[in-house]
PDB file of N, CA and C in Angstrom:
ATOM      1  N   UNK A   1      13.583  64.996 -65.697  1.00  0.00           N
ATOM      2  CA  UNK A   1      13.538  64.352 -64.400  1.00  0.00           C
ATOM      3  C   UNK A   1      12.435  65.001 -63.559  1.00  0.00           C
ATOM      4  N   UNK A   2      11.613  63.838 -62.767  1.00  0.00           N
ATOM      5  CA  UNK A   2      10.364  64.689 -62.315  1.00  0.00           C
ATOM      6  C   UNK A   2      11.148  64.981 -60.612  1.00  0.00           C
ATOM      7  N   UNK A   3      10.437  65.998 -60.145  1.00  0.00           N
ATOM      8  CA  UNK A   3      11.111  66.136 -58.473  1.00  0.00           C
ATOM      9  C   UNK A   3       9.648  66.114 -57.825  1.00  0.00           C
ATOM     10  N   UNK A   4       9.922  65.991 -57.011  1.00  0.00           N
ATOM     11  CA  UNK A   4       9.212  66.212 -55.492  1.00  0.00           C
ATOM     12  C   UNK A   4       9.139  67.818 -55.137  1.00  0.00           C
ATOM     13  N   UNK A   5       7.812  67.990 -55.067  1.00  0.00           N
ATOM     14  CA  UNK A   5       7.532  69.482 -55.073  1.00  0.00           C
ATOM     15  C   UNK A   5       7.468  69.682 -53.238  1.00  0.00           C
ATOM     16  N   UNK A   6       8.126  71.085 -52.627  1.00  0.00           N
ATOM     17  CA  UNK A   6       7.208  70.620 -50.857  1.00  0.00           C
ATOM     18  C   UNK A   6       5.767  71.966 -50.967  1.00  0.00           C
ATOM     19  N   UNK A   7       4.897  71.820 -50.484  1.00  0.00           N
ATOM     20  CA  UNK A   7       4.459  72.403 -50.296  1.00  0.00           C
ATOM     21  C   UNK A   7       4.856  74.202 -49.966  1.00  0.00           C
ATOM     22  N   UNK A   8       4.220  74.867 -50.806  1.00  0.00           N
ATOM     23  CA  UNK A   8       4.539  76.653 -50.665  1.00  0.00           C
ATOM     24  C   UNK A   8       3.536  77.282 -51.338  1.00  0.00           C
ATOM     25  N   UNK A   9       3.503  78.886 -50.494  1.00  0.00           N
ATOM     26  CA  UNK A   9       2.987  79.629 -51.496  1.00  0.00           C
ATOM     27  C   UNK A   9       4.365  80.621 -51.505  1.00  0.00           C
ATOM     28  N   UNK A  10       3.913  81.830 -52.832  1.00  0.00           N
ATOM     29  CA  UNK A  10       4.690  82.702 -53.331  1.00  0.00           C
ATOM     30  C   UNK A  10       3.417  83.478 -53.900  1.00  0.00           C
ATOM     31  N   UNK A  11       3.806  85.175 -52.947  1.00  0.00           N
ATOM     32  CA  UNK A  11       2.681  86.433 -53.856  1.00  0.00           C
ATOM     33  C   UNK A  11       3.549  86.788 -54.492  1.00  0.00           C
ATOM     34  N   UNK A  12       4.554  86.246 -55.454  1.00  0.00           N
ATOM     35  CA  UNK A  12       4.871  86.939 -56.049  1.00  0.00           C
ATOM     36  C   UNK A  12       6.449  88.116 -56.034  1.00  0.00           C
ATOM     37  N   UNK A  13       6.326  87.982 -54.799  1.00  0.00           N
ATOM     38  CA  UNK A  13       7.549  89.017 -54.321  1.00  0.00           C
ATOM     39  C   UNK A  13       8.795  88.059 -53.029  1.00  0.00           C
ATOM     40  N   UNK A  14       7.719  87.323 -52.594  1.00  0.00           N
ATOM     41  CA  UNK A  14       8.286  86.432 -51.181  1.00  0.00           C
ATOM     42  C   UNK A  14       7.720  85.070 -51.735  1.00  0.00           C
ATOM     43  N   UNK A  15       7.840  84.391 -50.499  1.00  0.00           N
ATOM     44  CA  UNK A  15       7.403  82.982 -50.658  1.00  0.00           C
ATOM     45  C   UNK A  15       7.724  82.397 -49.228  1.00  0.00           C
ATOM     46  N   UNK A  16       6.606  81.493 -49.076  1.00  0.00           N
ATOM     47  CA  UNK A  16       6.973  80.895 -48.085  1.00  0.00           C
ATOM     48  C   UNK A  16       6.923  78.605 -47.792  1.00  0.00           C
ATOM     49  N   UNK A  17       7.584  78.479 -47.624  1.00  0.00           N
ATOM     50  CA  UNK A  17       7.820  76.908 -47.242  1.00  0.00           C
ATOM     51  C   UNK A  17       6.797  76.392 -46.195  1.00  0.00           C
ATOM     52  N   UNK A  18       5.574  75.866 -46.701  1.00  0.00           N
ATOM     53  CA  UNK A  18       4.751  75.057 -46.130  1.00  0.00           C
ATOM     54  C   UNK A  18       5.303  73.680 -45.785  1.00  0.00           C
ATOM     55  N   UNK A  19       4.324  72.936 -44.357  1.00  0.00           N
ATOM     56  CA  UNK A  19       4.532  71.125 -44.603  1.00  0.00           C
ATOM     57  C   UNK A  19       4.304  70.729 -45.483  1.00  0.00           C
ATOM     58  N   UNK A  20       5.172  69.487 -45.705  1.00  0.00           N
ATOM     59  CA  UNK A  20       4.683  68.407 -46.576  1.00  0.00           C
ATOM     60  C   UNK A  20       4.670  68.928 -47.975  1.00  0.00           C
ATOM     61  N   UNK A  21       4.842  67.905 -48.627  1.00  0.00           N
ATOM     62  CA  UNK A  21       5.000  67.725 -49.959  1.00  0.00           C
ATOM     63  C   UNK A  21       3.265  67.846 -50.872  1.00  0.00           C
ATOM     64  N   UNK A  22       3.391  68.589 -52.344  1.00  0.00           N
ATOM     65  CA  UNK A  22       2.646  68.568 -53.091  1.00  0.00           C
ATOM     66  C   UNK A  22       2.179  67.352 -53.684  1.00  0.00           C
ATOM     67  N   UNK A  23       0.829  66.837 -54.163  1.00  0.00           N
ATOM     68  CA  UNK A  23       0.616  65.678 -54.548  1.00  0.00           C
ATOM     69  C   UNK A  23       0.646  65.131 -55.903  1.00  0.00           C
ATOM     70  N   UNK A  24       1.743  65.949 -56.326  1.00  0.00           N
ATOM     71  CA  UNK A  24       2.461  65.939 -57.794  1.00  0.00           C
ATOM     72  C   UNK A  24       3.962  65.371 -57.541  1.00  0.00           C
ATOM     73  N   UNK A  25       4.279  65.845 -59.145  1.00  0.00           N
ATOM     74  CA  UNK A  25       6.127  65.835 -59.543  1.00  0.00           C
ATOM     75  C   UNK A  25       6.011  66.821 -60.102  1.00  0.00           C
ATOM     76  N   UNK A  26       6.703  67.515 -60.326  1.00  0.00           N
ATOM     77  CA  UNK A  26       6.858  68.592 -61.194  1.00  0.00           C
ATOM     78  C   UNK A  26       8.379  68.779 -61.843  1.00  0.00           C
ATOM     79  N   UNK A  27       8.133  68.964 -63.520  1.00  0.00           N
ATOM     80  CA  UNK A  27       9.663  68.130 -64.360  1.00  0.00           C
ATOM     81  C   UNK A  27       9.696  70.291 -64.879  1.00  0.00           C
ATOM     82  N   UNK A  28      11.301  69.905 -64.667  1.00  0.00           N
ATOM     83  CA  UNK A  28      11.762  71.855 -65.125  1.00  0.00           C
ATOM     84  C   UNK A  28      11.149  72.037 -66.926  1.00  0.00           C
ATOM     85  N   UNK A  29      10.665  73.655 -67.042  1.00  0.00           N
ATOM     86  CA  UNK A  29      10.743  73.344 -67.872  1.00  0.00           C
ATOM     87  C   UNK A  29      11.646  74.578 -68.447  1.00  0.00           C
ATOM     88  N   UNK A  30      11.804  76.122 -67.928  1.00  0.00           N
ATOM     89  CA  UNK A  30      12.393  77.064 -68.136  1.00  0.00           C
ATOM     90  C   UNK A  30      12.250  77.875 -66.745  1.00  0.00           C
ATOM     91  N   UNK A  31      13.450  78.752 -66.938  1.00  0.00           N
ATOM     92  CA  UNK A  31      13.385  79.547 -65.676  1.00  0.00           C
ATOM     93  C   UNK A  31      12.885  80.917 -66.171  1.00  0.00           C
ATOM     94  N   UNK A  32      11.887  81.392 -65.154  1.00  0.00           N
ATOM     95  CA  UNK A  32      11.613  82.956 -65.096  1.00  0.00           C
ATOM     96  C   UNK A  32      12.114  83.782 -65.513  1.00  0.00           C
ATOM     97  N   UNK A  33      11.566  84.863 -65.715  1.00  0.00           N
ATOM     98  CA  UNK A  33      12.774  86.610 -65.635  1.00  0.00           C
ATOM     99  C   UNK A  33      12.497  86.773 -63.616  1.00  0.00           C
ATOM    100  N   UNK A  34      11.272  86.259 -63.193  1.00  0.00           N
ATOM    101  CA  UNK A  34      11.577  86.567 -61.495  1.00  0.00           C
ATOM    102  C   UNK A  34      12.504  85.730 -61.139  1.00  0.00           C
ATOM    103  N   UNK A  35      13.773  85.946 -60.869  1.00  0.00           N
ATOM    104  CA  UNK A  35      14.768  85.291 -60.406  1.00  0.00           C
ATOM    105  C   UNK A  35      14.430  84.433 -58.980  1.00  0.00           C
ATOM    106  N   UNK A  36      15.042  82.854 -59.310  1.00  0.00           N
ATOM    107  CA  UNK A  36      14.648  81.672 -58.089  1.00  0.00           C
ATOM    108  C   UNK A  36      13.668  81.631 -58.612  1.00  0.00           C
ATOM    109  N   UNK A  37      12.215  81.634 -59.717  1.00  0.00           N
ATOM    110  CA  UNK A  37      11.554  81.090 -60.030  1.00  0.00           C
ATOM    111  C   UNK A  37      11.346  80.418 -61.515  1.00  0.00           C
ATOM    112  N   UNK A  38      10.683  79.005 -61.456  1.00  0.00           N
ATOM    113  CA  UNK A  38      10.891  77.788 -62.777  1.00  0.00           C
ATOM    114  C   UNK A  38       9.529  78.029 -63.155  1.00  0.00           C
ATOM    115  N   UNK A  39       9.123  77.791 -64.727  1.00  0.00           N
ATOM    116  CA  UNK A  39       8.072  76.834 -64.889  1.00  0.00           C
ATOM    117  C   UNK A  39       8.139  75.700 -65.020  1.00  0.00           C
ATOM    118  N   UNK A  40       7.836  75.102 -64.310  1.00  0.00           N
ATOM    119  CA  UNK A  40       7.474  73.860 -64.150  1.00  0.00           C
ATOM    120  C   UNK A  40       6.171  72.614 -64.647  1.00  0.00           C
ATOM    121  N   UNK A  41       6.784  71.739 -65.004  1.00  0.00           N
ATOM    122  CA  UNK A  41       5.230  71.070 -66.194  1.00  0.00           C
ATOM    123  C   UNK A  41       5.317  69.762 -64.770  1.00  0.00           C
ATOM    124  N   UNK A  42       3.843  69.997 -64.319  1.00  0.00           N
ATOM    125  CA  UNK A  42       3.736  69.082 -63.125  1.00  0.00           C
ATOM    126  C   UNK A  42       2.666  67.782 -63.660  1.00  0.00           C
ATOM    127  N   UNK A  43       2.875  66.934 -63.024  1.00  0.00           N
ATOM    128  CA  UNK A  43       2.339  65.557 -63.236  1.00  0.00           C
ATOM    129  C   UNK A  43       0.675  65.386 -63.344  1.00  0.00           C
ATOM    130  N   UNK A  44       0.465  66.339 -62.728  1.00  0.00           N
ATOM    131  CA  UNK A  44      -1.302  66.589 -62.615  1.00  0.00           C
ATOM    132  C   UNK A  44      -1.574  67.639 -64.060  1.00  0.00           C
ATOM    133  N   UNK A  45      -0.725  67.578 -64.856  1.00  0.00           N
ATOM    134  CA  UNK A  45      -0.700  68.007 -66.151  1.00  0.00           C
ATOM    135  C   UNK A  45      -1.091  69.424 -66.278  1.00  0.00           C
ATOM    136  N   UNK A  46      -0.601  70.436 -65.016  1.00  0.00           N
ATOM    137  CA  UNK A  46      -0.677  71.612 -64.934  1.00  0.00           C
ATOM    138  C   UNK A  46       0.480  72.017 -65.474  1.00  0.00           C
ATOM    139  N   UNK A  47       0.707  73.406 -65.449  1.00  0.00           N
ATOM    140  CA  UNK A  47       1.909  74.156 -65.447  1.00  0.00           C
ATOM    141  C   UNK A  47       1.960  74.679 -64.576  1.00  0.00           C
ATOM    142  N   UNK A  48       2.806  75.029 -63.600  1.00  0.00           N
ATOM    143  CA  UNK A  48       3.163  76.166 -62.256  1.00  0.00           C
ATOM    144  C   UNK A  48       4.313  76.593 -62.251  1.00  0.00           C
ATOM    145  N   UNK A  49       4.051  78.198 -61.623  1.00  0.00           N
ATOM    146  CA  UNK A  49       5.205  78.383 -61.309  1.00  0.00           C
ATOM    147  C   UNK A  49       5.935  78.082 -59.806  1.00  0.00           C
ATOM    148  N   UNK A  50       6.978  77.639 -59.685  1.00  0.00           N
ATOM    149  CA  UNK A  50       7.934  76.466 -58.509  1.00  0.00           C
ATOM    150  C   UNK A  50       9.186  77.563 -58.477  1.00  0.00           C
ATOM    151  N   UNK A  51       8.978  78.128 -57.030  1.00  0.00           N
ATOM    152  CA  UNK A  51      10.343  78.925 -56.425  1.00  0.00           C
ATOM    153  C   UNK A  51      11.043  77.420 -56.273  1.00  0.00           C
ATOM    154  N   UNK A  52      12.586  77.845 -56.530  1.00  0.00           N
ATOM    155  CA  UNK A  52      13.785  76.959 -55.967  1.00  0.00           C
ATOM    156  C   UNK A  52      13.662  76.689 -54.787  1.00  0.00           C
ATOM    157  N   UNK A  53      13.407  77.381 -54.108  1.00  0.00           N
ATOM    158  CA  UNK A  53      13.148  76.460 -52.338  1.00  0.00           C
ATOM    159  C   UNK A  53      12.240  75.841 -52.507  1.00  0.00           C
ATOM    160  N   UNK A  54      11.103  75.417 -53.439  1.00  0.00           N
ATOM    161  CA  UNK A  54      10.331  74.254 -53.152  1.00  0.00           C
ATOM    162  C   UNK A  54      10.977  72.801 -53.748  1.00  0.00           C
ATOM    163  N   UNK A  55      12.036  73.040 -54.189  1.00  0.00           N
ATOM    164  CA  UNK A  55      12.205  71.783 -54.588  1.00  0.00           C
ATOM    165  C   UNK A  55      13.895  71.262 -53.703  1.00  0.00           C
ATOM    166  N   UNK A  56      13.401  70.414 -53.338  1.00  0.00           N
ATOM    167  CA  UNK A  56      14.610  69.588 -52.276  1.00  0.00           C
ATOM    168  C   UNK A  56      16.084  69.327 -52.815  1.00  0.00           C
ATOM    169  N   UNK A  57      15.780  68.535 -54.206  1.00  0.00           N
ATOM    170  CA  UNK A  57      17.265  68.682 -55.130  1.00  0.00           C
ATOM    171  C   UNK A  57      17.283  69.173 -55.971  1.00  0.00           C
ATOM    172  N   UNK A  58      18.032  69.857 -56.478  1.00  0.00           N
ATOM    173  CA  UNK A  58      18.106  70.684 -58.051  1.00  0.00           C
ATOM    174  C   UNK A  58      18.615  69.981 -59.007  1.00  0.00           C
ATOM    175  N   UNK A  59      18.992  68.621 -58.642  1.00  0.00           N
ATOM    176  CA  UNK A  59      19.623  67.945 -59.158  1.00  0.00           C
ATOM    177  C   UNK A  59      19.227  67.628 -60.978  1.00  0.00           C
ATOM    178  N   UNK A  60      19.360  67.892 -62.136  1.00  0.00           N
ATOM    179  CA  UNK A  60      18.926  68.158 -63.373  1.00  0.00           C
ATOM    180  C   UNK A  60      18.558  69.530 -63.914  1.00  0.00           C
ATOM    181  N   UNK A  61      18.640  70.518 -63.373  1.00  0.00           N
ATOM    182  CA  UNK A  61      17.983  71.647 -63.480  1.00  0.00           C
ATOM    183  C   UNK A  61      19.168  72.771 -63.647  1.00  0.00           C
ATOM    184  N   UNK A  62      19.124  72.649 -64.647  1.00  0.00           N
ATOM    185  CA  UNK A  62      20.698  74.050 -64.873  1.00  0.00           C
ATOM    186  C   UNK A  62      20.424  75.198 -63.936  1.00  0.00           C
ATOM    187  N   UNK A  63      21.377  75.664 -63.924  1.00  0.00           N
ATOM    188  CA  UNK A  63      21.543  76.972 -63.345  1.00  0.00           C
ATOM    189  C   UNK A  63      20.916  77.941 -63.507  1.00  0.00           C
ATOM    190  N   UNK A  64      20.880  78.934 -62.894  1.00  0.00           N
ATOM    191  CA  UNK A  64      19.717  80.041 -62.780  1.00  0.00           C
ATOM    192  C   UNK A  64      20.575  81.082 -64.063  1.00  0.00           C
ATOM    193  N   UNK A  65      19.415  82.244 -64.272  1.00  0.00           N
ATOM    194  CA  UNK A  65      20.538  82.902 -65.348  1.00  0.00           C
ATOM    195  C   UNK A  65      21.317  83.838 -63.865  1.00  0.00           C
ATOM    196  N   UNK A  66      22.103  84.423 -64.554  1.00  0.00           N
ATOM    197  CA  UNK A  66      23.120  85.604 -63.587  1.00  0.00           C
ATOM    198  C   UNK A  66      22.877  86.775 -63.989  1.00  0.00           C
ATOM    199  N   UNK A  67      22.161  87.683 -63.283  1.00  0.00           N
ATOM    200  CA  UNK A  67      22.157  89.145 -63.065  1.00  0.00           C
ATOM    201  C   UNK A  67      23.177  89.643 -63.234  1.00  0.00           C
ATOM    202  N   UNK A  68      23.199  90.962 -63.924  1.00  0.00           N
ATOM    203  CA  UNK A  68      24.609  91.229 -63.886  1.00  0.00           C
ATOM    204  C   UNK A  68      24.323  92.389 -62.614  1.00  0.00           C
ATOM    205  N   UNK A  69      26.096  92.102 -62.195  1.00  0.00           N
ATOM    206  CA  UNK A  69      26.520  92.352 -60.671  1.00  0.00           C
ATOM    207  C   UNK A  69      26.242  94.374 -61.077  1.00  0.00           C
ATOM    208  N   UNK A  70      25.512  94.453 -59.731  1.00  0.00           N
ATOM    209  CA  UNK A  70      25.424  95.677 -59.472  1.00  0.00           C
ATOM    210  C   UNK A  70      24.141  96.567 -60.274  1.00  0.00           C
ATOM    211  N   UNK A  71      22.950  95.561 -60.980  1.00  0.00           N
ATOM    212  CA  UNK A  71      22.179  96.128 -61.631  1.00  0.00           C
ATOM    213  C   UNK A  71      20.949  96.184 -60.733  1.00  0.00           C
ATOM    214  N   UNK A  72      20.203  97.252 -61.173  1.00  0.00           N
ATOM    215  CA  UNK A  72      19.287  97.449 -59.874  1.00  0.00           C
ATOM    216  C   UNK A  72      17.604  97.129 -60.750  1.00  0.00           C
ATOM    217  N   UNK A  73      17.555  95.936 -60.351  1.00  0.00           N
ATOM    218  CA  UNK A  73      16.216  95.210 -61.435  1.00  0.00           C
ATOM    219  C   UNK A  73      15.311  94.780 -59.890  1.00  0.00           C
ATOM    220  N   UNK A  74      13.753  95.475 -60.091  1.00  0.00           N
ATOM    221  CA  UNK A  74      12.751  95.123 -59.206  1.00  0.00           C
ATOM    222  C   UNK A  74      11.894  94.306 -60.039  1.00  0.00           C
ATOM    223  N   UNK A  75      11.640  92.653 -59.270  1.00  0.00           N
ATOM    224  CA  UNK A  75      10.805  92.504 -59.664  1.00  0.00           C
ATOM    225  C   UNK A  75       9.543  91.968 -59.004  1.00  0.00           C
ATOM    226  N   UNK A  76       8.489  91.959 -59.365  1.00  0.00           N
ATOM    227  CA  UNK A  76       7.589  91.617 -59.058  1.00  0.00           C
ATOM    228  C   UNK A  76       6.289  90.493 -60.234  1.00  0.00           C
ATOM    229  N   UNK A  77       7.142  88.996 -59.774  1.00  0.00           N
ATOM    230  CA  UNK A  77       6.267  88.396 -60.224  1.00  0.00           C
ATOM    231  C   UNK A  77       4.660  87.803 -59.930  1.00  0.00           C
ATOM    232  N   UNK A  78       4.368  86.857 -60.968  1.00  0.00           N
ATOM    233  CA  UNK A  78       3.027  86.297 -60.827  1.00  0.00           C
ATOM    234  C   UNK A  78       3.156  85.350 -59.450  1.00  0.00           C
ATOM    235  N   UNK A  79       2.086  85.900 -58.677  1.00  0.00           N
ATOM    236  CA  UNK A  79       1.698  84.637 -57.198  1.00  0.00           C
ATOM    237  C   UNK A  79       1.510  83.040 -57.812  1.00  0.00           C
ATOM    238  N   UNK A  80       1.961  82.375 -56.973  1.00  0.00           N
ATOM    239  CA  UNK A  80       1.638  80.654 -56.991  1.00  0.00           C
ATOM    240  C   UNK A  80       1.557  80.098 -55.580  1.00  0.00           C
ATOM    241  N   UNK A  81       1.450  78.804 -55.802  1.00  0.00           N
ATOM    242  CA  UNK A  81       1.460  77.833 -54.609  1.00  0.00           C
ATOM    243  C   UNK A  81       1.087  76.822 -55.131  1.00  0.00           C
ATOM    244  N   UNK A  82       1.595  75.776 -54.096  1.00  0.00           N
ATOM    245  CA  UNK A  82       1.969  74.315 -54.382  1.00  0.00           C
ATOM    246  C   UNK A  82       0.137  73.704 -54.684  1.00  0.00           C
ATOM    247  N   UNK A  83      -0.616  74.398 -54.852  1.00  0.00           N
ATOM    248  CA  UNK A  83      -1.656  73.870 -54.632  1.00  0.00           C
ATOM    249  C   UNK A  83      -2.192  73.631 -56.427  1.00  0.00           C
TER     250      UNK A  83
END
């Protein structure tokens, strides 16, 4: 299922929610080891990586994996943006 991407960037550690929507879809394709982040296979026949707050419904997109409770994991992933 393709979604509606909104506009964001992410360095990697944060991320932030820009206006407006990307001028793609972008369909799930696996989730990260940086937790809240997908690769995503987008319509402009890129690959990106897509934090969960950029996408409006999650609707098709299994669940994230689960950390186990109380483990102390830093991470620091690869930067993106909706661009």
């Amino acid at each position: 299922m393709a979604h509606k991407v909104k506009n964001f960037t992410y360095n990697g550690f944060m991320g932030q929610e820009k206006k407006g929507y990307a001028p793609y879809k972008a369909t799930f394709v696996k989730w990260t080891e940086d937790p809240g982040i997908m690769l995503m296979k987008c319509s402009d026949g890129k690959e990106r990586l897509v934090p969960s707050f950029a996408i409006p419904r999650m609707k098709g997109i299994p669940k994230p994996p689960v950390f186990e409770k109380g483990s102390k994991v830093f991470y620091w992933g690869l930067p993106s943006s909706s661009r």
